[in-house]
Protein backbone atom coordinates (compact mmCIF):
# COMPACT_ATOMS: atom_id res chain seq x y z
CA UNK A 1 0.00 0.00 0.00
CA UNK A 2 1.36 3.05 -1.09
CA UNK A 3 1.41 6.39 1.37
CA UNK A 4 0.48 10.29 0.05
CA UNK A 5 2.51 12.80 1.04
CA UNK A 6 -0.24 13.63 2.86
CA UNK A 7 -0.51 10.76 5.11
CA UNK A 8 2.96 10.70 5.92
CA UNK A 9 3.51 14.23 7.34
CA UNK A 10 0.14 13.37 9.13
CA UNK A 11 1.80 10.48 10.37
CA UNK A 12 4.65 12.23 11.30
CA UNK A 13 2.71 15.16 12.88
CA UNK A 14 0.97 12.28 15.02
CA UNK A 15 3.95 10.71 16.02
CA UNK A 16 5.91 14.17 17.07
CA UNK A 17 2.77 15.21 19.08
CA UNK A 18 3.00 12.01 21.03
CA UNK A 19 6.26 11.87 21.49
CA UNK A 20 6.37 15.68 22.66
CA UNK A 21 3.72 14.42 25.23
CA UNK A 22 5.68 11.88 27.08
CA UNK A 23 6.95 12.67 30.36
CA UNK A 24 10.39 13.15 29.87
CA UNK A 25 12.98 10.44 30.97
CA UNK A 26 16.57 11.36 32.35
CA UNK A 27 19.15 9.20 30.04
CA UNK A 28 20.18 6.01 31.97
CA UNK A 29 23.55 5.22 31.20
CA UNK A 30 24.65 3.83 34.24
CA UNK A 31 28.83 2.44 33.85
CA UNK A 32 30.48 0.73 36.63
CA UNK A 33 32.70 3.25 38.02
CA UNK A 34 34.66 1.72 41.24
CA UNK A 35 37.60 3.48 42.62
CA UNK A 36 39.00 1.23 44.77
CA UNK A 37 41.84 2.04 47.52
CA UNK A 38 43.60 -1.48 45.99
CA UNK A 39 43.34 -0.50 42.39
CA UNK A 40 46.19 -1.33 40.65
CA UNK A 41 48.18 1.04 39.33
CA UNK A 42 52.08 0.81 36.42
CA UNK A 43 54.80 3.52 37.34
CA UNK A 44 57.16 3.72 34.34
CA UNK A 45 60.26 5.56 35.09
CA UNK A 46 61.46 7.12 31.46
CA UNK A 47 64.90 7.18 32.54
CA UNK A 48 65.25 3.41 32.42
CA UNK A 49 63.56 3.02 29.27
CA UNK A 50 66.00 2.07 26.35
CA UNK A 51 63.22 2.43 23.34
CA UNK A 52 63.56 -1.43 22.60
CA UNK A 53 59.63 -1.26 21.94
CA UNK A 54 58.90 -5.13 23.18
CA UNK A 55 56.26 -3.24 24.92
CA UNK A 56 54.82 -2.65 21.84
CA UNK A 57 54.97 -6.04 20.17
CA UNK A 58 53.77 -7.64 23.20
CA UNK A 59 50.70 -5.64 23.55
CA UNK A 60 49.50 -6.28 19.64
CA UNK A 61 50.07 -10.32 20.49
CA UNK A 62 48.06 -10.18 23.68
CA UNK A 63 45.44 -8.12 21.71
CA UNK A 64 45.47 -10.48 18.65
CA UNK A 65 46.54 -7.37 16.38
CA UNK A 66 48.73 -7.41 13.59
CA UNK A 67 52.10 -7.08 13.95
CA UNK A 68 55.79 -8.07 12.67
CA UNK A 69 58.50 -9.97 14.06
CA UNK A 70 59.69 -8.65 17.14
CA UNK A 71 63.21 -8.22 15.90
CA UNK A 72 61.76 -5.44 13.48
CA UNK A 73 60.96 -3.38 16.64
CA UNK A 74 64.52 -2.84 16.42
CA UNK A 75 64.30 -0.03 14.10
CA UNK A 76 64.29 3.39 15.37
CA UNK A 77 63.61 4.92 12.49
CA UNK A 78 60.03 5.70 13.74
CA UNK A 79 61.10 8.08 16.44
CA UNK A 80 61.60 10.87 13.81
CA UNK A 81 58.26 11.92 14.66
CA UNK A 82 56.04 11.49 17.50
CA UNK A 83 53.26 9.22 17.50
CA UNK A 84 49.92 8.34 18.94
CA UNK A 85 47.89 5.07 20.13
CA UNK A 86 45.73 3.72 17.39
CA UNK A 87 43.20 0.89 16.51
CA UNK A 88 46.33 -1.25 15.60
CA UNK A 89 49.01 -0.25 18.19
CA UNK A 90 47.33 0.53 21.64
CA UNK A 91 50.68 1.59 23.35
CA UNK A 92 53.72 3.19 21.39
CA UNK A 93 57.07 4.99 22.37
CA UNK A 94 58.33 8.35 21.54
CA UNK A 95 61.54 9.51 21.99
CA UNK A 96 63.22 12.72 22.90
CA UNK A 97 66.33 14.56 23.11
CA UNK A 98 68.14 14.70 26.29
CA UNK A 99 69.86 17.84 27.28
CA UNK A 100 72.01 16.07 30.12
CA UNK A 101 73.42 13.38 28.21
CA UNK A 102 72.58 13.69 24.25
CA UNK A 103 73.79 9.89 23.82
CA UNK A 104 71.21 8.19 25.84
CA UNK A 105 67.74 9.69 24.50
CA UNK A 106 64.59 9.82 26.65
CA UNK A 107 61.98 7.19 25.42
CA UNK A 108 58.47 7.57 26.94
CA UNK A 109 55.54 4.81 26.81
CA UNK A 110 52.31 6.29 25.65
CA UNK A 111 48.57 4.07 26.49
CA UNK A 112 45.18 4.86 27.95
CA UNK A 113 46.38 6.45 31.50
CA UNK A 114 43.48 4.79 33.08
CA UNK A 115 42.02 8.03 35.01
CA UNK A 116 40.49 7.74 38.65
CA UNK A 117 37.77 9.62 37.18
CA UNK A 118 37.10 8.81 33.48
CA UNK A 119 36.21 11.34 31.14
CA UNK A 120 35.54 9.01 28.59
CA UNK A 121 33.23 7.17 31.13
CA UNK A 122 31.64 9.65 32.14
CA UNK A 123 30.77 10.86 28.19
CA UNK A 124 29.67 7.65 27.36
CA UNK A 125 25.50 7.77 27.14
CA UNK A 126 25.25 4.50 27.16
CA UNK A 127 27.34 2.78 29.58
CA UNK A 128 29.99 1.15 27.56
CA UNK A 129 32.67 2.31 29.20
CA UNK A 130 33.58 0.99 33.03
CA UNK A 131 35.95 1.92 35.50
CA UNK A 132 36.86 -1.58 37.18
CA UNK A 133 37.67 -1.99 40.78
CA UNK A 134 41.26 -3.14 39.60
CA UNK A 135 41.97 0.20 38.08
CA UNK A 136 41.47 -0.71 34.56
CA UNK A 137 39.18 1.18 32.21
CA UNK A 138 37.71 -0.90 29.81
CA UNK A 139 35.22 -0.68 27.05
CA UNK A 140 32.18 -3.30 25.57
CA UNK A 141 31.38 -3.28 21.97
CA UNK A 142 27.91 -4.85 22.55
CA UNK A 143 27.09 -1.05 24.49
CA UNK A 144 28.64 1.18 22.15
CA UNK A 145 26.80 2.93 19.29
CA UNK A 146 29.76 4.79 18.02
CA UNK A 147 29.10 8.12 19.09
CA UNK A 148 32.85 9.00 19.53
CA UNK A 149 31.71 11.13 22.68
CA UNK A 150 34.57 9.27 24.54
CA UNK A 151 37.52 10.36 22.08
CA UNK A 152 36.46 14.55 22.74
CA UNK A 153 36.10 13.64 26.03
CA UNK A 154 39.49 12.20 26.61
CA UNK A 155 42.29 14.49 27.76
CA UNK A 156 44.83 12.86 26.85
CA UNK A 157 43.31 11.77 23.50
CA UNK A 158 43.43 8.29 23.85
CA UNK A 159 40.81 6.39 22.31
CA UNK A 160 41.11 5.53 18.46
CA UNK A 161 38.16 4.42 16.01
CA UNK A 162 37.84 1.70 13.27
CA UNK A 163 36.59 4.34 10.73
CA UNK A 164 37.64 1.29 8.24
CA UNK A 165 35.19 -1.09 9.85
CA UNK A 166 31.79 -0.24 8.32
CA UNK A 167 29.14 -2.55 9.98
CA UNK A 168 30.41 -2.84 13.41
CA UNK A 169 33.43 -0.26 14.14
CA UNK A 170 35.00 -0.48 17.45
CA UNK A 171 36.60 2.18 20.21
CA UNK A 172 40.12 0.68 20.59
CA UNK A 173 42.60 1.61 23.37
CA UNK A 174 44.40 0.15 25.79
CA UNK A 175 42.79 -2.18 28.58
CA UNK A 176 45.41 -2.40 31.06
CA UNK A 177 45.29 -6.35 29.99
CA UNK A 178 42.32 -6.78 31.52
CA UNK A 179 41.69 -10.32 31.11
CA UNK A 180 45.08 -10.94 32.20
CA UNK A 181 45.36 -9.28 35.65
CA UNK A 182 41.44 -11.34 36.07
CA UNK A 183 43.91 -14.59 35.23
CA UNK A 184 46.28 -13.57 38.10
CA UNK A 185 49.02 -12.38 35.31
CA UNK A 186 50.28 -8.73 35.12
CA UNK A 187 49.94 -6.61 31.99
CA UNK A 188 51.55 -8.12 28.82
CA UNK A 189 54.04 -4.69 28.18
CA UNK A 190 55.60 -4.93 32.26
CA UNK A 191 56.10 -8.48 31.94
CA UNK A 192 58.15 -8.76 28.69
CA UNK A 193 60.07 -5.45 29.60
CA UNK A 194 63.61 -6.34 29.43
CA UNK A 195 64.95 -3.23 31.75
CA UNK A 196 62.13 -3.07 34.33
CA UNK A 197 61.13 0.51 33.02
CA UNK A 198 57.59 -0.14 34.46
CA UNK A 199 56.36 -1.58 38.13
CA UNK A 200 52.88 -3.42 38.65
CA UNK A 201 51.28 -2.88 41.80
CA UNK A 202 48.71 -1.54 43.95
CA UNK A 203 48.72 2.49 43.20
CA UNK A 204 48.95 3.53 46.49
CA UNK A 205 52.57 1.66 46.61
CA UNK A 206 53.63 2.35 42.96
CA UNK A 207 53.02 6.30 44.30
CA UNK A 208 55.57 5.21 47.51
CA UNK A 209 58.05 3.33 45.15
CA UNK A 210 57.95 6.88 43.02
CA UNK A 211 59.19 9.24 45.92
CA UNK A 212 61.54 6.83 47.06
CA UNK A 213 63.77 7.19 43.25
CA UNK A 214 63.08 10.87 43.59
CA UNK A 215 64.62 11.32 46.96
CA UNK A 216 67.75 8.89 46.30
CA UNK A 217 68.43 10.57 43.31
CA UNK A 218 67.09 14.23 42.82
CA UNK A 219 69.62 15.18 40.67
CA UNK A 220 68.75 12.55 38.17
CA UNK A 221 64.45 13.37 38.68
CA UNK A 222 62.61 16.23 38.85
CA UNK A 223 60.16 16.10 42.15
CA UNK A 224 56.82 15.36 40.24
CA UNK A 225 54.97 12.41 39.80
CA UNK A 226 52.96 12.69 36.69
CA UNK A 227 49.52 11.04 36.94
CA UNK A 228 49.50 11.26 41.09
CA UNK A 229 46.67 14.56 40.32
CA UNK A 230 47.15 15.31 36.99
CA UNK A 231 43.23 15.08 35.58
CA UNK A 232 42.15 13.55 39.23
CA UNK A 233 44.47 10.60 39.58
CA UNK A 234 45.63 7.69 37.14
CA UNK A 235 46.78 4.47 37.40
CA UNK A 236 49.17 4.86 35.21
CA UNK A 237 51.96 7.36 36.74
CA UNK A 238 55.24 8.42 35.30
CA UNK A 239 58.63 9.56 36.39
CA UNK A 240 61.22 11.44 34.68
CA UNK A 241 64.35 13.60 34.37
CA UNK A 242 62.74 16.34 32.09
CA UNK A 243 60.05 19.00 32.32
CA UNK A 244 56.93 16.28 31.28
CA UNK A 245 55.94 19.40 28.81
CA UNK A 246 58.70 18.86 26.97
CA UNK A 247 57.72 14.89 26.72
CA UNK A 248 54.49 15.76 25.08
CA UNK A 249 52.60 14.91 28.42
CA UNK A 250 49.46 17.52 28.29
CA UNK A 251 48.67 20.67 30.72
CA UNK A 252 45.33 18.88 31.89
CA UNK A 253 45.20 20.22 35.83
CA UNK A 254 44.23 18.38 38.97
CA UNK A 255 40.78 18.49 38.72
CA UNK A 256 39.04 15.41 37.55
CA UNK A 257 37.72 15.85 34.08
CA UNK A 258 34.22 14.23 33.81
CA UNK A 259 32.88 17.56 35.01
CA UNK A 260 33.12 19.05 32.13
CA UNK A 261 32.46 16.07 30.03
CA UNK A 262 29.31 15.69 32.72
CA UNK A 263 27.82 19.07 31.80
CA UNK A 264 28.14 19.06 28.03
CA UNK A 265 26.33 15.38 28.10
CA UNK A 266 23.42 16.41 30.56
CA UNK A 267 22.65 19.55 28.75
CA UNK A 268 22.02 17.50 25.50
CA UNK A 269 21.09 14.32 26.37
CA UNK A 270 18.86 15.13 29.91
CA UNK A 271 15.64 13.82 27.97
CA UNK A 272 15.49 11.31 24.98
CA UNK A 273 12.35 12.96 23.96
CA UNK A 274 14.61 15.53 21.67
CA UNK A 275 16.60 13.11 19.84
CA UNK A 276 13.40 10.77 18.58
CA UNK A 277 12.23 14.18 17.65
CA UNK A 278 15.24 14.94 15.71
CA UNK A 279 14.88 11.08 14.10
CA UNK A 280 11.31 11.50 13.10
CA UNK A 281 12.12 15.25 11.20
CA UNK A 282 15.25 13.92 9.59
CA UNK A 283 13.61 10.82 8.70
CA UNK A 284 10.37 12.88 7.05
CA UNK A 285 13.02 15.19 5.11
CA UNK A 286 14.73 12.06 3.44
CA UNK A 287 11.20 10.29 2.63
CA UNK A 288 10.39 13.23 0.98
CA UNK A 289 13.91 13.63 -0.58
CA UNK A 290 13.84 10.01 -2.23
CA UNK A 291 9.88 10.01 -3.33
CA UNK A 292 10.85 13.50 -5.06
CA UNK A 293 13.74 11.57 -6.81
CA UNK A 294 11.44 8.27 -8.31
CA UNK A 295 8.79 11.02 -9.27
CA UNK A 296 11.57 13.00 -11.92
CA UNK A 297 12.66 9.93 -12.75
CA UNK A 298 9.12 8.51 -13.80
């Protein structure tokens, strides 16, 4: 049975009406967000990483990613320009000049930081991020709808999408080997680390172990624990010799970020009665878009 014009803007007039006559319902996307005093926590210390990239090669085998022999991580050749996390490398190392000895550069591990308070939980509308009582942030695909709200949300820009993936893309980042530290095992880039750049362990103690390098040797760290406040806390928390704005870390303050991420998502998405709006007008301009079509075409 075919539908007039007519009928159809009647039917969508009907529809709007109803819909505008519904008692609005707050969004309830309700993540797991535990922040647990025995999260775990990794402290990498940049001046013991040697830029051997294992980390890297072990992450894309735990993660069933592509990758190449591990003996190709060898080649430094891709420190010439700084690079990001992305849906095929979930952790990668930059390096960096160093002023105090130019021989021995200053190679820095870059993943999801794993925030106290997740801006890219907190963003999510539908609940498919978590914060996990072991410290790890982790996403499900069977939640997401691709929205991307997590990726703006992120302050350390983070999160990377499978725009190549057409039917069911997916929000990639780093886990902190979730299913791993469930098994008992510690993340797949501390184990195979062959300098012990990074420590596994409750955060509280990682934070101890931190202090305890700075004060034996403050001539060889500045006194500032990247991570310990930086965007509310992380679990992931870094050491170093240099100015950590020089290392590319971001200027992201002490206060926890899904306030702002909070705000921006309550202001659009307080009511679902909007966006089914929105649907039915789109969905009325390309019905009339496509009948207009077949009729010049007749």
């Amino acid at each position: 049975m075919k539908q007039s014009r007519r009928d159809f803007l009647k039917t969508i007039g009907i529809s709007g009406a109803a819909l505008a006559g519904l008692k609005p319902k707050k969004a309830l996307a309700a993540p797991k967000n535990i922040l647990s005093d025995e999260r775990m926590g990794v402290l990498v210390d940049t001046t013991v990483c040697i830029g051997c990239r294992k980390c890297e090669w072990a992450c894309k085998v735990s993660h069933d990613l592509p990758t190449s022999p591990i003996d190709e991580y060898e080649d430094r050749s891709v420190f010439s320009e700084m690079r990001r996390p992305t849906i095929n490398a979930l952790t990668v190392v930059n390096e960096y000049e160093n002023s105090k000895n130019p021989n021995i550069p200053i190679d820095v591990k870059v993943n999801c930081m794993h925030c106290d308070h997740p801006a890219c939980v907190s963003a999510c509308i539908v609940g498919a991020l978590s914060k996990q009582e072991s410290g790890a942030v982790i996403w499900d695909s069977s939640k997401c709808i691709g929205c991307r709200y997590c990726m703006v949300a992120c302050p350390f820009q983070i999160p990377a999408y499978e725009y190549n993936t057409a039917f069911q893309p997916d929000i990639l980042k780093c886990d902190f080997c979730n299913d791993r530290t469930l098994e008992g095992k510690i993340p797949a880039c501390v184990e195979i680390c062959p300098v012990e750049a990074m420590t596994y362990g409750k955060r509280y103690k990682i934070l101890e172990l931190a202090y305890k390098k700075i004060s034996r040797e403050p001539d060889k760290y500045i006194d500032h624990v990247f991570g310990e406040h930086e965007a509310g806390g992380t679990s992931w928390v870094y050491i170093a010799g240099k100015d950590f704005a020089d290392l590319d870390f971001p200027d992201v303050g002490n206060k926890p970020m899904p306030g702002t991420s909070e705000s921006i998502q309550h202001a659009i998405f307080a009511y679902f009665v909007p966006p089914f709006a929105l649907y039915a007008l789109l969905g009325g301009i390309m019905w009339l878009s496509k009948s207009n079509h077949e009729n010049e075409e007749k």
